[in-house]
N, C-alpha and C. Protein backbone atom coordinates (compact mmCIF):
# COMPACT_ATOMS: atom_id res chain seq x y z
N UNK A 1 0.84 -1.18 0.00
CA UNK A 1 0.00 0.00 0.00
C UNK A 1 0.89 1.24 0.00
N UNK A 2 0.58 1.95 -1.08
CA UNK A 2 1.23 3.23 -0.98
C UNK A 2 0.87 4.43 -0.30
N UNK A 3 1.90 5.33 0.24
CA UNK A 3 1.18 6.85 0.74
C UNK A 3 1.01 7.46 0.06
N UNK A 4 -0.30 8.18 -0.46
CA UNK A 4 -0.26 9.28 -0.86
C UNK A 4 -0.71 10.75 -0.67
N UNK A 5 0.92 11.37 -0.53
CA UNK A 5 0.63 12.33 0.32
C UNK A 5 -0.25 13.73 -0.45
N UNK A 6 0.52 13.46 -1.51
CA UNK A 6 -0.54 14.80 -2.22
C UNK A 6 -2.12 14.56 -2.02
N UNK A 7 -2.98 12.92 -2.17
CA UNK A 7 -3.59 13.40 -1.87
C UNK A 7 -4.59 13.50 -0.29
N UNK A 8 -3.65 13.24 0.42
CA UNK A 8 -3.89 13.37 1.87
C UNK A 8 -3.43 14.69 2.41
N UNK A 9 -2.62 15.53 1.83
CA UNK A 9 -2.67 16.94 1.80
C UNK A 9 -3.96 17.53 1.67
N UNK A 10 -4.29 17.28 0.46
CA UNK A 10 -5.37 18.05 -0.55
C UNK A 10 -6.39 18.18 0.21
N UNK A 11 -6.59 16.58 1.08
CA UNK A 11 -8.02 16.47 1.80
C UNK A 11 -7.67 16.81 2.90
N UNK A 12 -6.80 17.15 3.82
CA UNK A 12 -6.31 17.56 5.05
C UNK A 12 -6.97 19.49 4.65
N UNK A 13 -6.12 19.72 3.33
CA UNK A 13 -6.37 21.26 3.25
C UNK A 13 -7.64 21.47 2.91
N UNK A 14 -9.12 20.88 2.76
CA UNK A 14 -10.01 20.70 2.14
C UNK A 14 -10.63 20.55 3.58
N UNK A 15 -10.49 20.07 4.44
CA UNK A 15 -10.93 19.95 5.70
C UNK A 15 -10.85 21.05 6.11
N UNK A 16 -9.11 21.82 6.71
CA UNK A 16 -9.11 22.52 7.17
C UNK A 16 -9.86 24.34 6.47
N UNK A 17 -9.66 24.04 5.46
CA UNK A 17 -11.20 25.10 4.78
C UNK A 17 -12.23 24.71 4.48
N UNK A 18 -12.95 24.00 4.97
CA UNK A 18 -14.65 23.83 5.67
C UNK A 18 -14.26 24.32 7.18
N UNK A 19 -13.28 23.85 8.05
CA UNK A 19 -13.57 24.21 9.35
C UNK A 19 -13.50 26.02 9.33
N UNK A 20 -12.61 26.62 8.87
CA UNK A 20 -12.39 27.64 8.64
C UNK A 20 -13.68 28.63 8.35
N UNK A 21 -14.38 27.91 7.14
CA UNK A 21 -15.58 28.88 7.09
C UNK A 21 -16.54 28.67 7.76
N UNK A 22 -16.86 27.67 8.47
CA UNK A 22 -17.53 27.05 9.75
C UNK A 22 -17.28 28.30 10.75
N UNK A 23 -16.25 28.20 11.26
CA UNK A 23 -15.72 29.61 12.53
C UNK A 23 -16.44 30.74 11.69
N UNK A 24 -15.81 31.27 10.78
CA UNK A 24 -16.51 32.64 10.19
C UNK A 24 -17.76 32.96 10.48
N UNK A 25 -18.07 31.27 9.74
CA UNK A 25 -19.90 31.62 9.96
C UNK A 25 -20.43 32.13 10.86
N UNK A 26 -19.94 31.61 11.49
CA UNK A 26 -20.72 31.38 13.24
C UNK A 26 -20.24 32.78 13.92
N UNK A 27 -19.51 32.74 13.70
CA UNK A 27 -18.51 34.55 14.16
C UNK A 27 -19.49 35.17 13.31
N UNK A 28 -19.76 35.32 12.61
CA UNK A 28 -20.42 36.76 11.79
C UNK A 28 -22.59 36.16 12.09
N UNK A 29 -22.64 34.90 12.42
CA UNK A 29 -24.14 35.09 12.79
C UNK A 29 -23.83 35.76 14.02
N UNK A 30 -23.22 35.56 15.42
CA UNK A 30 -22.90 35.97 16.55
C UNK A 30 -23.02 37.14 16.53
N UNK A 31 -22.34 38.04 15.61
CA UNK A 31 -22.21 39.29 15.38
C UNK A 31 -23.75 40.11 14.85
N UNK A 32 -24.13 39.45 14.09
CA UNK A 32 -25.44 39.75 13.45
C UNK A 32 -26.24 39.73 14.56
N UNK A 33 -26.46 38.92 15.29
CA UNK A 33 -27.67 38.57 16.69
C UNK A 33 -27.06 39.15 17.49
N UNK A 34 -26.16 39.24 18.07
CA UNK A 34 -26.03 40.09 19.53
C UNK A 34 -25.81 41.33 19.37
N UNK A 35 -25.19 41.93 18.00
CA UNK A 35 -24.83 43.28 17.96
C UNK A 35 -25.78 44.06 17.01
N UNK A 36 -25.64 43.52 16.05
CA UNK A 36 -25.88 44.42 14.50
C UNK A 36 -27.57 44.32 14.98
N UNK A 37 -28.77 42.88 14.93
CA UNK A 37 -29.86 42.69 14.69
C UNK A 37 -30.47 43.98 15.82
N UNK A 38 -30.10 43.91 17.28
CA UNK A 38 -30.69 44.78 18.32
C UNK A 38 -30.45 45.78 17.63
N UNK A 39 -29.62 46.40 17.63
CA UNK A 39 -29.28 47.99 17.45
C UNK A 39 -30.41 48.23 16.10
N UNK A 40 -30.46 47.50 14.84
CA UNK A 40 -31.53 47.90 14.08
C UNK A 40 -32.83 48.01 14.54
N UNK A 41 -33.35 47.01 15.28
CA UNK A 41 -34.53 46.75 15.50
C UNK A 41 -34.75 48.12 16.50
N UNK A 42 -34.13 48.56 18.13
CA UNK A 42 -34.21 49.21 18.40
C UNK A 42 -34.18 51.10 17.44
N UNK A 43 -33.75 50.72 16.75
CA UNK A 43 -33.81 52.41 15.73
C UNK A 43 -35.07 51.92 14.66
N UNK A 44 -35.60 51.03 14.48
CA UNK A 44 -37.05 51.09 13.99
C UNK A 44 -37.84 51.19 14.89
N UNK A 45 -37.86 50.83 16.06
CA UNK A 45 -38.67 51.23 17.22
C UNK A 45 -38.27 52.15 17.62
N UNK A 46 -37.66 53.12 17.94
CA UNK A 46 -37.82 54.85 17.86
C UNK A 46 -37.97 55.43 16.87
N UNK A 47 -38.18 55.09 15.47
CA UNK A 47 -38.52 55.41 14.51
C UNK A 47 -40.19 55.38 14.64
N UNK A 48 -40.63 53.94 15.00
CA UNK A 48 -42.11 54.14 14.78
C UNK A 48 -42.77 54.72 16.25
N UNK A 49 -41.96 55.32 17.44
CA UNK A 49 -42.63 55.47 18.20
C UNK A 49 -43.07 57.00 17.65
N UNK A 50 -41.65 57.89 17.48
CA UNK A 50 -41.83 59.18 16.95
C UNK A 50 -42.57 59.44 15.78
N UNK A 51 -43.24 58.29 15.43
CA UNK A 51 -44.55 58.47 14.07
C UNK A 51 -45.80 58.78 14.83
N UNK A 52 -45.76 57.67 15.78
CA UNK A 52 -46.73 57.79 16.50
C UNK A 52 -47.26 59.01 16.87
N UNK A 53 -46.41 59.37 17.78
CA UNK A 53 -46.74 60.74 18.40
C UNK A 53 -47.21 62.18 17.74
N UNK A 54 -48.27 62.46 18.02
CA UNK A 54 -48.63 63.66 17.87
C UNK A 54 -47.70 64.53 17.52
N UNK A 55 -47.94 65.85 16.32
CA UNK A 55 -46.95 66.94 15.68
C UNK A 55 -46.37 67.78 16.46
N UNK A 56 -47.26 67.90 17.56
CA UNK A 56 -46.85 69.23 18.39
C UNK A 56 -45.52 68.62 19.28
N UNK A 57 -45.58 66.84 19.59
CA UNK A 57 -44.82 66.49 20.81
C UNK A 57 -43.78 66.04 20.45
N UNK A 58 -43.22 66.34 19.17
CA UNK A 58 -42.16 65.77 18.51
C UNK A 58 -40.90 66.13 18.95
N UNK A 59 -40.55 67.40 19.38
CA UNK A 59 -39.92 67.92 19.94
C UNK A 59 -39.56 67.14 21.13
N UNK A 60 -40.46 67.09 21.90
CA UNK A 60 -39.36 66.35 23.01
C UNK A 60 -38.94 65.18 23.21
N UNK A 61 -37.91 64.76 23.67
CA UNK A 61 -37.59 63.47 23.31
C UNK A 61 -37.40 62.80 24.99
């Protein structure tokens, strides 16, 4: 039985970029849900509260 390393490289490096974009992923949903998603949602909800409100009371915040 022979080694072959080229292609046990190939699939070693083929592994290690799936795991790679695996981390990313997960790093940038993390980022999306704990940081980015609140902060939008909260500035559409002061967006629609200040719709709400009456012309005259706009002013104060």
């Amino acid at each position: 039985m022979r080694f072959y390393s080229k292609k046990v490289f190939k699939f070693a490096g083929e592994v290690s970029g799936c795991v790679v974009m695996g981390i990313v992923s997960a790093a940038t949903q993390t980022l999306w849900y704990r940081i980015a998603e609140p902060k939008i949602l909260n500035a559409m909800d002061k967006n629609e509260a200040k719709r709400k409100q009456p012309i005259g009371f706009r002013g104060e915040s």
